[in-house]
C-alpha atoms as a PDB file:
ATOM      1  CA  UNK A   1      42.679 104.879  87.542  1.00  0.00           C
ATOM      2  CA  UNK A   2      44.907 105.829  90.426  1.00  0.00           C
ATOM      3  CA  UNK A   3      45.413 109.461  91.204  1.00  0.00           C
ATOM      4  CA  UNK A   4      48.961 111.013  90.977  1.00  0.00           C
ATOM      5  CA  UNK A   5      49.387 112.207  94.906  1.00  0.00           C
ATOM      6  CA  UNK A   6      52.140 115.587  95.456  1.00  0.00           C
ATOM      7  CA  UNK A   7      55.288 113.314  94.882  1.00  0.00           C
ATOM      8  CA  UNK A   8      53.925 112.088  91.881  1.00  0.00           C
ATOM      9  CA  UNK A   9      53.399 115.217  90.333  1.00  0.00           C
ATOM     10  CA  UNK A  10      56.519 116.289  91.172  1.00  0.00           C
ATOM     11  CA  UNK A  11      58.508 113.161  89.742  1.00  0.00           C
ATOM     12  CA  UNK A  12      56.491 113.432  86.573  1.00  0.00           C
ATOM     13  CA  UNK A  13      57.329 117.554  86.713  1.00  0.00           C
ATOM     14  CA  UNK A  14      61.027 116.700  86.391  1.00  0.00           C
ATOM     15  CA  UNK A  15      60.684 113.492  83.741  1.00  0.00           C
ATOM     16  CA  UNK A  16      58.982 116.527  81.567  1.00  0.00           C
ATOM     17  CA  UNK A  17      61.532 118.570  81.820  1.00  0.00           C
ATOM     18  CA  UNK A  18      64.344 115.984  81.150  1.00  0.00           C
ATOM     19  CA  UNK A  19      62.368 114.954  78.236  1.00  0.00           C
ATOM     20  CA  UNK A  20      62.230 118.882  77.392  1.00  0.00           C
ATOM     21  CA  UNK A  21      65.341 119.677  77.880  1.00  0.00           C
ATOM     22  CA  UNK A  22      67.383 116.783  76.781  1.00  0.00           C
ATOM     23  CA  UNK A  23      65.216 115.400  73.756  1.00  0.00           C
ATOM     24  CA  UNK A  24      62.924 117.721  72.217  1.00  0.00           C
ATOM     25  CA  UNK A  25      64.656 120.844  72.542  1.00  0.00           C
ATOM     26  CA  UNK A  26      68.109 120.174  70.715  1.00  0.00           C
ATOM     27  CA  UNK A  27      66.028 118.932  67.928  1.00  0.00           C
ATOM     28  CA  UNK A  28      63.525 121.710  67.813  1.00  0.00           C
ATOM     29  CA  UNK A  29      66.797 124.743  68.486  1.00  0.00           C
ATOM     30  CA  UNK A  30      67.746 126.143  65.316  1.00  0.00           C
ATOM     31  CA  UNK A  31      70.736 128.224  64.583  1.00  0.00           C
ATOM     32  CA  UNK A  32      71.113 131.279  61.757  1.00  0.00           C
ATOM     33  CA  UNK A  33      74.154 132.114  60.645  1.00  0.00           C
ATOM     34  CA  UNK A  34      75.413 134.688  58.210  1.00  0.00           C
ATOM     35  CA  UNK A  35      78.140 134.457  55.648  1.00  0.00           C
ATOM     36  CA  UNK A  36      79.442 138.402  53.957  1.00  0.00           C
ATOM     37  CA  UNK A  37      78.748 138.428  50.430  1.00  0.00           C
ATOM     38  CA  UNK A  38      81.212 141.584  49.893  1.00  0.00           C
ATOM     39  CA  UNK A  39      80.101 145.028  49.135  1.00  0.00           C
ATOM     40  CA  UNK A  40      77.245 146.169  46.399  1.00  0.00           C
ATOM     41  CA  UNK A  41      76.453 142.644  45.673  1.00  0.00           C
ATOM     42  CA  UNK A  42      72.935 142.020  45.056  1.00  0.00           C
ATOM     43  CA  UNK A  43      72.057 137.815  45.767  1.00  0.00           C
ATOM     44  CA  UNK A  44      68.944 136.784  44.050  1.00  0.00           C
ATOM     45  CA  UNK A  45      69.024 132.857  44.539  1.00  0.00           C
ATOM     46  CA  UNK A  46      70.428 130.288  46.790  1.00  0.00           C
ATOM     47  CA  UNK A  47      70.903 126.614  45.834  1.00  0.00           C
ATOM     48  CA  UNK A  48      72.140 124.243  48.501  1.00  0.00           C
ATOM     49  CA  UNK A  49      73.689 120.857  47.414  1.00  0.00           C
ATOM     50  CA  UNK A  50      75.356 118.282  49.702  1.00  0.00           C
ATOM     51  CA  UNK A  51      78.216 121.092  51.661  1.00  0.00           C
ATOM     52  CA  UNK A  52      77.985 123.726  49.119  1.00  0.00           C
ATOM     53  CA  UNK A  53      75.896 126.751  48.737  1.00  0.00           C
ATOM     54  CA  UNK A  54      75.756 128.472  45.442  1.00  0.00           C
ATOM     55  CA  UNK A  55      74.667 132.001  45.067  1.00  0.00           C
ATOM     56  CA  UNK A  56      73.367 134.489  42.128  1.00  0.00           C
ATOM     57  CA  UNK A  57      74.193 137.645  42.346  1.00  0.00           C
ATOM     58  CA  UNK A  58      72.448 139.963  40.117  1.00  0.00           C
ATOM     59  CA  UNK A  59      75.397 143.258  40.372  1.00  0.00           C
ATOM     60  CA  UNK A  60      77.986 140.600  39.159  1.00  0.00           C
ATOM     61  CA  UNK A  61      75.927 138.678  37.272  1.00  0.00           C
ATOM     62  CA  UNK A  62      77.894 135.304  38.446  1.00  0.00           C
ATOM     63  CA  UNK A  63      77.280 132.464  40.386  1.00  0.00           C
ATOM     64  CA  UNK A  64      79.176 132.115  43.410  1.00  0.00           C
ATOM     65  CA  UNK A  65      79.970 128.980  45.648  1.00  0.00           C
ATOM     66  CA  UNK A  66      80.466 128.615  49.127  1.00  0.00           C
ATOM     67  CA  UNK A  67      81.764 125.608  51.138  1.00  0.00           C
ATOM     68  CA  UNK A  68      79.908 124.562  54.456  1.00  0.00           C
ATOM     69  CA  UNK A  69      81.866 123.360  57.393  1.00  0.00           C
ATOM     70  CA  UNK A  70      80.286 121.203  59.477  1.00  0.00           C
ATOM     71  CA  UNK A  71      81.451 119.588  62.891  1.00  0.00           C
ATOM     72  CA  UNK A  72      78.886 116.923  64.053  1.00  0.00           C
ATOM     73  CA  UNK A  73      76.376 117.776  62.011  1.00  0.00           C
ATOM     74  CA  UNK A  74      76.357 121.475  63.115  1.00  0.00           C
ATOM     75  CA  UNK A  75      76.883 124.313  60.743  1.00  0.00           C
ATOM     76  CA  UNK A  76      80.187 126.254  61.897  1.00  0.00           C
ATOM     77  CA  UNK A  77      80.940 128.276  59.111  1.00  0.00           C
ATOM     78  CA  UNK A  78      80.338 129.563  55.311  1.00  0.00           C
ATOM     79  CA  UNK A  79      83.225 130.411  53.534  1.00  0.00           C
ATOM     80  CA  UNK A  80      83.789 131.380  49.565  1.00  0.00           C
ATOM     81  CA  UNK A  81      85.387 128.447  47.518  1.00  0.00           C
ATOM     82  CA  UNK A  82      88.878 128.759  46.304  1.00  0.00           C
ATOM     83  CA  UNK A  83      87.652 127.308  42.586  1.00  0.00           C
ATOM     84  CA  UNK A  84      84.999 130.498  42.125  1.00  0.00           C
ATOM     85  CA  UNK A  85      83.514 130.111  38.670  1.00  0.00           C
ATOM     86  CA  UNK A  86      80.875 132.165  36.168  1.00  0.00           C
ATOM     87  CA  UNK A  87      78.702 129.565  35.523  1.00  0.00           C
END
């Protein structure tokens, strides 16, 4: 086995850090984000289906849902759904 002399190391330094940078860490980066559920509300469950998030809140004692919005796969925002129901 041939040994990997000072350029070597350093071309296989910055393949690493491509590979790093450009594959495994977009994959591995997560994101929170926070949607307002409105004052004295008290959630006890979240159920996520396809771009919806539905959520029990004990104070009210409803179910609310909330639409995802999405741009290329990437969460951009949580807002309440227009067609609110007490399911």
């Amino acid at each position: 086995m041939q040994t990997l002399g000072m350029c070597g190391l350093q071309h296989l330094a910055v393949i690493l850090y491509v590979l790093y940078k450009k594959v495994l860490t977009p994959k591995l980066a997560t994101r929170y984000l926070t949607f307002y559920l409105g004052n004295g509300t008290a959630p006890a469950g979240l159920y996520l289906k396809d771009n919806s998030v539905w959520v029990a809140e004990i104070t009210t004692q409803k179910i609310i849902e909330f639409n995802i919005d999405r741009e290329n796969g990437v969460v951009t925002g949580i807002n309440k759904s227009k067609g609110n129901s007490n399911k």
